[in-house]
Protein backbone atom coordinates (compact mmCIF):
# COMPACT_ATOMS: atom_id res chain seq x y z
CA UNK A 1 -49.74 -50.39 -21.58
CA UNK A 2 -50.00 -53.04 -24.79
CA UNK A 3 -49.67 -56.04 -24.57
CA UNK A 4 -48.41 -58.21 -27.87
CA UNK A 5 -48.25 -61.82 -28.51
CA UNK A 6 -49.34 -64.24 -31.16
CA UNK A 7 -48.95 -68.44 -31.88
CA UNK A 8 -45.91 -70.61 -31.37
CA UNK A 9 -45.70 -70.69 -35.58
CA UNK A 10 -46.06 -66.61 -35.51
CA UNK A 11 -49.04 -67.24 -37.83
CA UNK A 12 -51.11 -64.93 -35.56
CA UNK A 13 -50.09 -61.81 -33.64
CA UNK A 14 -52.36 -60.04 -31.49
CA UNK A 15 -52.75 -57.15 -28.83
CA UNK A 16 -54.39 -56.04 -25.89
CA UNK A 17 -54.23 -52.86 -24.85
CA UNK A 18 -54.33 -51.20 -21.20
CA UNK A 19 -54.63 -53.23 -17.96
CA UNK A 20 -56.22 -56.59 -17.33
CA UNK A 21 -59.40 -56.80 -15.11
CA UNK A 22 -57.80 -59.77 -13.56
CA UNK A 23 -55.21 -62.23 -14.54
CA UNK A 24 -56.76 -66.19 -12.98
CA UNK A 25 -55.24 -69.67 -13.08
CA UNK A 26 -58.22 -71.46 -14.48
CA UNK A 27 -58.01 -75.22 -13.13
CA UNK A 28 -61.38 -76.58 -15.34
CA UNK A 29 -61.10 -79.51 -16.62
CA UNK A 30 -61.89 -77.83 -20.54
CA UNK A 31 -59.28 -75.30 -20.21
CA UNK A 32 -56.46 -78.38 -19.72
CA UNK A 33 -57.70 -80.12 -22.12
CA UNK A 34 -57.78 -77.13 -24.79
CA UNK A 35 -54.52 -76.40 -23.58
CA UNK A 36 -52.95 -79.91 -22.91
CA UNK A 37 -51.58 -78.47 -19.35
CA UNK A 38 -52.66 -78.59 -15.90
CA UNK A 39 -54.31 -74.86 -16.25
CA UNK A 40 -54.04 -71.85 -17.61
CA UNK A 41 -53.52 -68.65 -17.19
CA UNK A 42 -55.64 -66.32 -18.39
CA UNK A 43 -56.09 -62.51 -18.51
CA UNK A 44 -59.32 -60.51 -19.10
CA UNK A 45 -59.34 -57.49 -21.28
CA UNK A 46 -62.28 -55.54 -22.71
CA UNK A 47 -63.09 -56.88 -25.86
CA UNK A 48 -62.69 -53.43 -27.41
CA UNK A 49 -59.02 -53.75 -26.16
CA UNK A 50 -57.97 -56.80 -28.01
CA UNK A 51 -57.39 -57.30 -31.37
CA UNK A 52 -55.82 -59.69 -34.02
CA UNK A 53 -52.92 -57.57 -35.87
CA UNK A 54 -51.90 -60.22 -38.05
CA UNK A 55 -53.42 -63.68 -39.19
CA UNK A 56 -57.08 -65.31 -38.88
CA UNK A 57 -57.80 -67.41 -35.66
CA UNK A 58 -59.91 -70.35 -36.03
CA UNK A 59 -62.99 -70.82 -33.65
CA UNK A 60 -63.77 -73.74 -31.38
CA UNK A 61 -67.28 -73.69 -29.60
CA UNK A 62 -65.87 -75.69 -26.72
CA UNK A 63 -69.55 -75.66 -25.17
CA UNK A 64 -72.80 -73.45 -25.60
CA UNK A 65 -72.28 -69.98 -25.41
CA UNK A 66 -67.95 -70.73 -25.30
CA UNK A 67 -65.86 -69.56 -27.95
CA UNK A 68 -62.30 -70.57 -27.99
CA UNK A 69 -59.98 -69.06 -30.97
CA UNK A 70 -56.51 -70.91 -31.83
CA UNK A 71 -53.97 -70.55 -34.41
CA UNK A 72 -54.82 -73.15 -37.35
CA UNK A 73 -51.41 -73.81 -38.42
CA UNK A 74 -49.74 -74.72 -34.55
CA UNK A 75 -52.47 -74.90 -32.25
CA UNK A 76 -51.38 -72.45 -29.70
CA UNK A 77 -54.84 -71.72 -27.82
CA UNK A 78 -55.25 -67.91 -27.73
CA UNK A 79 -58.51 -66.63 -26.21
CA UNK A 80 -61.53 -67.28 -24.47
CA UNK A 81 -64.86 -65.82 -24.91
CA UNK A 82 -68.43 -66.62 -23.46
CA UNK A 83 -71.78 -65.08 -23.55
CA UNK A 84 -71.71 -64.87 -19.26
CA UNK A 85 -69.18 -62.49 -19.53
CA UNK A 86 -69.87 -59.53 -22.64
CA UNK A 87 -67.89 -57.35 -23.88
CA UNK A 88 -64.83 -59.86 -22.46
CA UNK A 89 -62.35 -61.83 -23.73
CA UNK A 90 -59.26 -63.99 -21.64
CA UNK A 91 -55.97 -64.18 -23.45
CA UNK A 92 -53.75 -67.30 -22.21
CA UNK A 93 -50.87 -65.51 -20.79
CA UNK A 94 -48.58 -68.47 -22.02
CA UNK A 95 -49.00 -66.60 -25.64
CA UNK A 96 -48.01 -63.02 -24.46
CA UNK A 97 -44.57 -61.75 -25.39
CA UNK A 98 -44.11 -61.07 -22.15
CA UNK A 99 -45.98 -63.48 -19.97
CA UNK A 100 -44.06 -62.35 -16.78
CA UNK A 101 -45.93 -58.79 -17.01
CA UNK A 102 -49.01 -60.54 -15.54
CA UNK A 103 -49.04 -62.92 -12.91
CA UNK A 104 -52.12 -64.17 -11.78
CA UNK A 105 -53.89 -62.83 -8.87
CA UNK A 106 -56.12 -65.46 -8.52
CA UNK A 107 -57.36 -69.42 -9.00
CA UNK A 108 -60.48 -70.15 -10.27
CA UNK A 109 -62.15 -73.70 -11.24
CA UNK A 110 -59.52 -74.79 -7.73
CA UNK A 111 -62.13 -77.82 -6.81
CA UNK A 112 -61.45 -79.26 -10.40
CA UNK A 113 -57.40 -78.81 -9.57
CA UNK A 114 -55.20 -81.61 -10.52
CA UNK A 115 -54.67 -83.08 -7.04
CA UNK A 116 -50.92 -84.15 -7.77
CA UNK A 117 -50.48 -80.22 -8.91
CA UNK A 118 -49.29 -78.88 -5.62
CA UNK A 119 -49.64 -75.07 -5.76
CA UNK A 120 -47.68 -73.44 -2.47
CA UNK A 121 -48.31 -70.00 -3.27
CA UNK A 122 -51.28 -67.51 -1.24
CA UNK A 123 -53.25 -66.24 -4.02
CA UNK A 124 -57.37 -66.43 -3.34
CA UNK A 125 -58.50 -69.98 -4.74
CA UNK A 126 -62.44 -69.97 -6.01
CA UNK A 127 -63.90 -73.23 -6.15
CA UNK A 128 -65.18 -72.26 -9.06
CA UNK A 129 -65.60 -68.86 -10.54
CA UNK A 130 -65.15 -66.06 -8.25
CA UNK A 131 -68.51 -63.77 -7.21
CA UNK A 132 -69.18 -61.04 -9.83
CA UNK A 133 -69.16 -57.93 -9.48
């Protein structure tokens, strides 16, 4: 399966090839604000199975060891990476052509959850990240 999508502006088009190791609802308090929503969705690919077809993200070290690339020209945030998890990246699912191909399966960062974000659904909620593997 491949998976396409790219920025609001279409500046930047990208793809991830095969299936997710798991699609979370991150609820962290740096993912809303690099995102300017309540959380995000995010799905984890190999890093060898994404790649930028078109355009140059810029790069945000939102903390140590966190890199967060974005289109330059509109802002849409596009991936995650961080040195506790090689060889990964997370692509928000809100940028996917197709966002409804991957639902989360999954909360993570729920004790940092907007409390006026009611969430009636019965995925598995992780207070924070869930145990690794």
């Amino acid at each position: 399966m491949n998976h396409q999508g790219g920025c609001l502006c279409g500046a930047i088009r990208y793809q991830a090839e095969g299936e997710p190791i798991v699609v979370a609802l991150c609820h962290c308090s740096k993912c809303r604000r690099a995102a300017g929503a309540p959380a995000v969705a995010w799905a984890m690919f190999e890093q060898s199975a994404f790649r930028v077809v078109n355009g140059d993200p810029k790069l945000y070290a939102s903390s140590p060891g966190v890199e967060r690339r974005f289109c330059g020209v509109c802002g849409t945030p596009l991936t995650f990476a961080a040195d506790f998890m090689p060889g990964l990246v997370d692509v928000t699912v809100g940028s996917l052509d197709d966002p409804e191909a991957l639902p989360p399966s999954m909360h993570i960062w729920e004790s940092k959850r907007l409390r006026w974000q009611a969430i009636d659904d019965t995925l598995p909620r992780h207070a924070e990240l869930p145990p690794q593997d």
